[in-house]
N, C-alpha and C. Protein backbone atom coordinates (compact mmCIF):
# COMPACT_ATOMS: atom_id res chain seq x y z
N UNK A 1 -13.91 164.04 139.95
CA UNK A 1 -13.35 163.08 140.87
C UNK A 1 -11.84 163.02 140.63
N UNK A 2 -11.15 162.84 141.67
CA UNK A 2 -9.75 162.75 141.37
C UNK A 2 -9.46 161.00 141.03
N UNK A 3 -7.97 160.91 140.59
CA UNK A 3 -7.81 159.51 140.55
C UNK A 3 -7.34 159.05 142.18
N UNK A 4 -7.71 157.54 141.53
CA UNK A 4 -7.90 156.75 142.65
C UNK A 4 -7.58 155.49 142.20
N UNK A 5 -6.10 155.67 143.58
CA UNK A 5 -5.61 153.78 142.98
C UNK A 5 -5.34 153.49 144.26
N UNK A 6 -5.96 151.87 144.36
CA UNK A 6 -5.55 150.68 144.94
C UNK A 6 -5.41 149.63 144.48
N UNK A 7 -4.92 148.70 145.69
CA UNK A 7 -4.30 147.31 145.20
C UNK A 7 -4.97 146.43 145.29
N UNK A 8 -6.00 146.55 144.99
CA UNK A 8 -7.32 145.77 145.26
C UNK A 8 -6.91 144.46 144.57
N UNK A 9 -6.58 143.09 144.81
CA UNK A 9 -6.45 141.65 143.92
C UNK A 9 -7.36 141.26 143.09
N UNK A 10 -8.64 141.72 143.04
CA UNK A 10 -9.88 140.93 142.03
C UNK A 10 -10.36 142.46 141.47
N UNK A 11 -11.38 141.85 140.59
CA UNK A 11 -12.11 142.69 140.12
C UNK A 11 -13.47 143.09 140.80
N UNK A 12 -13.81 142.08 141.53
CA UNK A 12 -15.02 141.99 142.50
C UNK A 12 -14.79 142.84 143.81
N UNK A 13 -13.16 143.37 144.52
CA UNK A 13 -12.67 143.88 145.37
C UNK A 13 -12.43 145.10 144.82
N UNK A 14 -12.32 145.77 143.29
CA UNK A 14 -12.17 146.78 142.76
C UNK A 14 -13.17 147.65 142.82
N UNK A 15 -13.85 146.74 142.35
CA UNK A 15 -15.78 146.95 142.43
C UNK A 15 -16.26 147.51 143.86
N UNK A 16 -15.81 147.05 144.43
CA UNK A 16 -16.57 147.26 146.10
C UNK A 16 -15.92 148.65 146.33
N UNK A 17 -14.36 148.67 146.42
CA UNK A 17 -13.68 149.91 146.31
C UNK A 17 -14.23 151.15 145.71
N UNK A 18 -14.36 150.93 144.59
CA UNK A 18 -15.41 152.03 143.61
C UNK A 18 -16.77 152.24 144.55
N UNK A 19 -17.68 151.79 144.72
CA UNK A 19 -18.77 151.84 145.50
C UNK A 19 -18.76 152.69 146.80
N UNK A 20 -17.43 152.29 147.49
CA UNK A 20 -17.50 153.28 148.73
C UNK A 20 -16.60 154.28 148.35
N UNK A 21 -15.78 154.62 147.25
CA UNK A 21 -15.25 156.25 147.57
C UNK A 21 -16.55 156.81 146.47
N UNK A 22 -17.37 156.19 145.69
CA UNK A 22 -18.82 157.00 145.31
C UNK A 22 -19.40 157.58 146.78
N UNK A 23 -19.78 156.46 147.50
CA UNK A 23 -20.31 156.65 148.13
C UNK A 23 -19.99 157.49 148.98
N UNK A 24 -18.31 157.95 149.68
CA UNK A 24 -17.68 158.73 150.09
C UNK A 24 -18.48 160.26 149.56
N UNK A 25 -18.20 160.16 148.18
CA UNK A 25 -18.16 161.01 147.36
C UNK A 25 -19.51 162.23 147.81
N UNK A 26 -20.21 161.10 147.36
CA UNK A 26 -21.84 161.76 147.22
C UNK A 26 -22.08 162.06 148.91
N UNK A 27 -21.70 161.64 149.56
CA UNK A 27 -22.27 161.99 151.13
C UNK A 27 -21.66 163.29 151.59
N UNK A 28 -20.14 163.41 150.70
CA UNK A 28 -19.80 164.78 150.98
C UNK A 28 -20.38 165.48 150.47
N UNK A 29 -20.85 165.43 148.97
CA UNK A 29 -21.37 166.48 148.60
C UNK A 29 -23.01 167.50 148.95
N UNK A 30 -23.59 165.97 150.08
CA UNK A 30 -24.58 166.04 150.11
C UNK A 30 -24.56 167.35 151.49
N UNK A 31 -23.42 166.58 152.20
CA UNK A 31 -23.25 167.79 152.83
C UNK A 31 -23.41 168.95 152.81
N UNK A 32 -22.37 169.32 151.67
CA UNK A 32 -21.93 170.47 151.20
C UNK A 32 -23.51 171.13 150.66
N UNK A 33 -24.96 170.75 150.63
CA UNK A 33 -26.15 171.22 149.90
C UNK A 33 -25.56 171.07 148.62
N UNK A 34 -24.88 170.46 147.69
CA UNK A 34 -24.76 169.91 146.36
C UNK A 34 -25.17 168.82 145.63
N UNK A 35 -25.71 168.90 144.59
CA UNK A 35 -26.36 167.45 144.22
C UNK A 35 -25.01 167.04 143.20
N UNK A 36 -24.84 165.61 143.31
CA UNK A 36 -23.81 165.12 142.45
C UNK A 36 -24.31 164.35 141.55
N UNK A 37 -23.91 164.68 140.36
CA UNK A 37 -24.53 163.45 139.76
C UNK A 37 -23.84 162.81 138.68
N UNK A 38 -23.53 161.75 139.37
CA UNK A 38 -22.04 160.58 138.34
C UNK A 38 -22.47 160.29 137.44
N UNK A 39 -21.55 159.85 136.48
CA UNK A 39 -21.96 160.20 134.65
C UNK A 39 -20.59 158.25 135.10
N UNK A 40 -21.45 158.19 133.71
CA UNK A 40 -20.07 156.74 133.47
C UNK A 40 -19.60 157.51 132.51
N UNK A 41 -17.88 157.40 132.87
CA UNK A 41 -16.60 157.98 132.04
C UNK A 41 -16.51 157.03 130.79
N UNK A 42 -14.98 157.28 130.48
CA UNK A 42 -14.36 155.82 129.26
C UNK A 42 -13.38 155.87 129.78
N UNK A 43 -12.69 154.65 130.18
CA UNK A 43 -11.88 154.22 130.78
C UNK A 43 -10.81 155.03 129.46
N UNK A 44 -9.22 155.40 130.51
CA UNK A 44 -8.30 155.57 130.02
C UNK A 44 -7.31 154.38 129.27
N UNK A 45 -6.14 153.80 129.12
CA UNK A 45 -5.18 153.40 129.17
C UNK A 45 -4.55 152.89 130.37
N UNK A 46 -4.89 153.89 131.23
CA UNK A 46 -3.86 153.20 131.88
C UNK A 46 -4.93 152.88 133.53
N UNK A 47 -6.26 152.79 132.97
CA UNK A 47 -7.26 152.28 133.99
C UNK A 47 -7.36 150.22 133.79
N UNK A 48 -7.31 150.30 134.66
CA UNK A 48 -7.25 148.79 134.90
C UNK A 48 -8.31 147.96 135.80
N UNK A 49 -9.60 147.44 134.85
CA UNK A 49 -11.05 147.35 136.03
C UNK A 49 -11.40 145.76 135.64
C-alpha cells in the first residue's frame, strides 16, 4: 500500500478514511483476479491514528 495522508479532525474520521481506501484497495485488486490480503503493520513515527 502506498502512504496515505489526510486531514481527517478525529480519530473516528481517520478510521472511516482507512476503511474506504481498504476498501478501494481490495475491490481493485479483486478486479485485477488477485486476492489481497491485509496484514496489520506497526505504526511508524511519523503515523498519527
Amino acid at each position: 500500500m502506498k502512504d496515505g495522508y489526510s486531514f481527517d479532525l478525529s480519530k473516528e474520521s481517520t478510521r472511516e478514511t482507512y476503511k474506504n481506501i481498504l476498501k478501494s484497495y481490495l475491490k481493485t485488486f479483486k478486479r485485477l483476479g488477485l486476492v489481497a490480503i491485509p496484514v496489520k503493520g506497526i505504526l511508524d513515527q511519523l503515523a498519527v491514528i
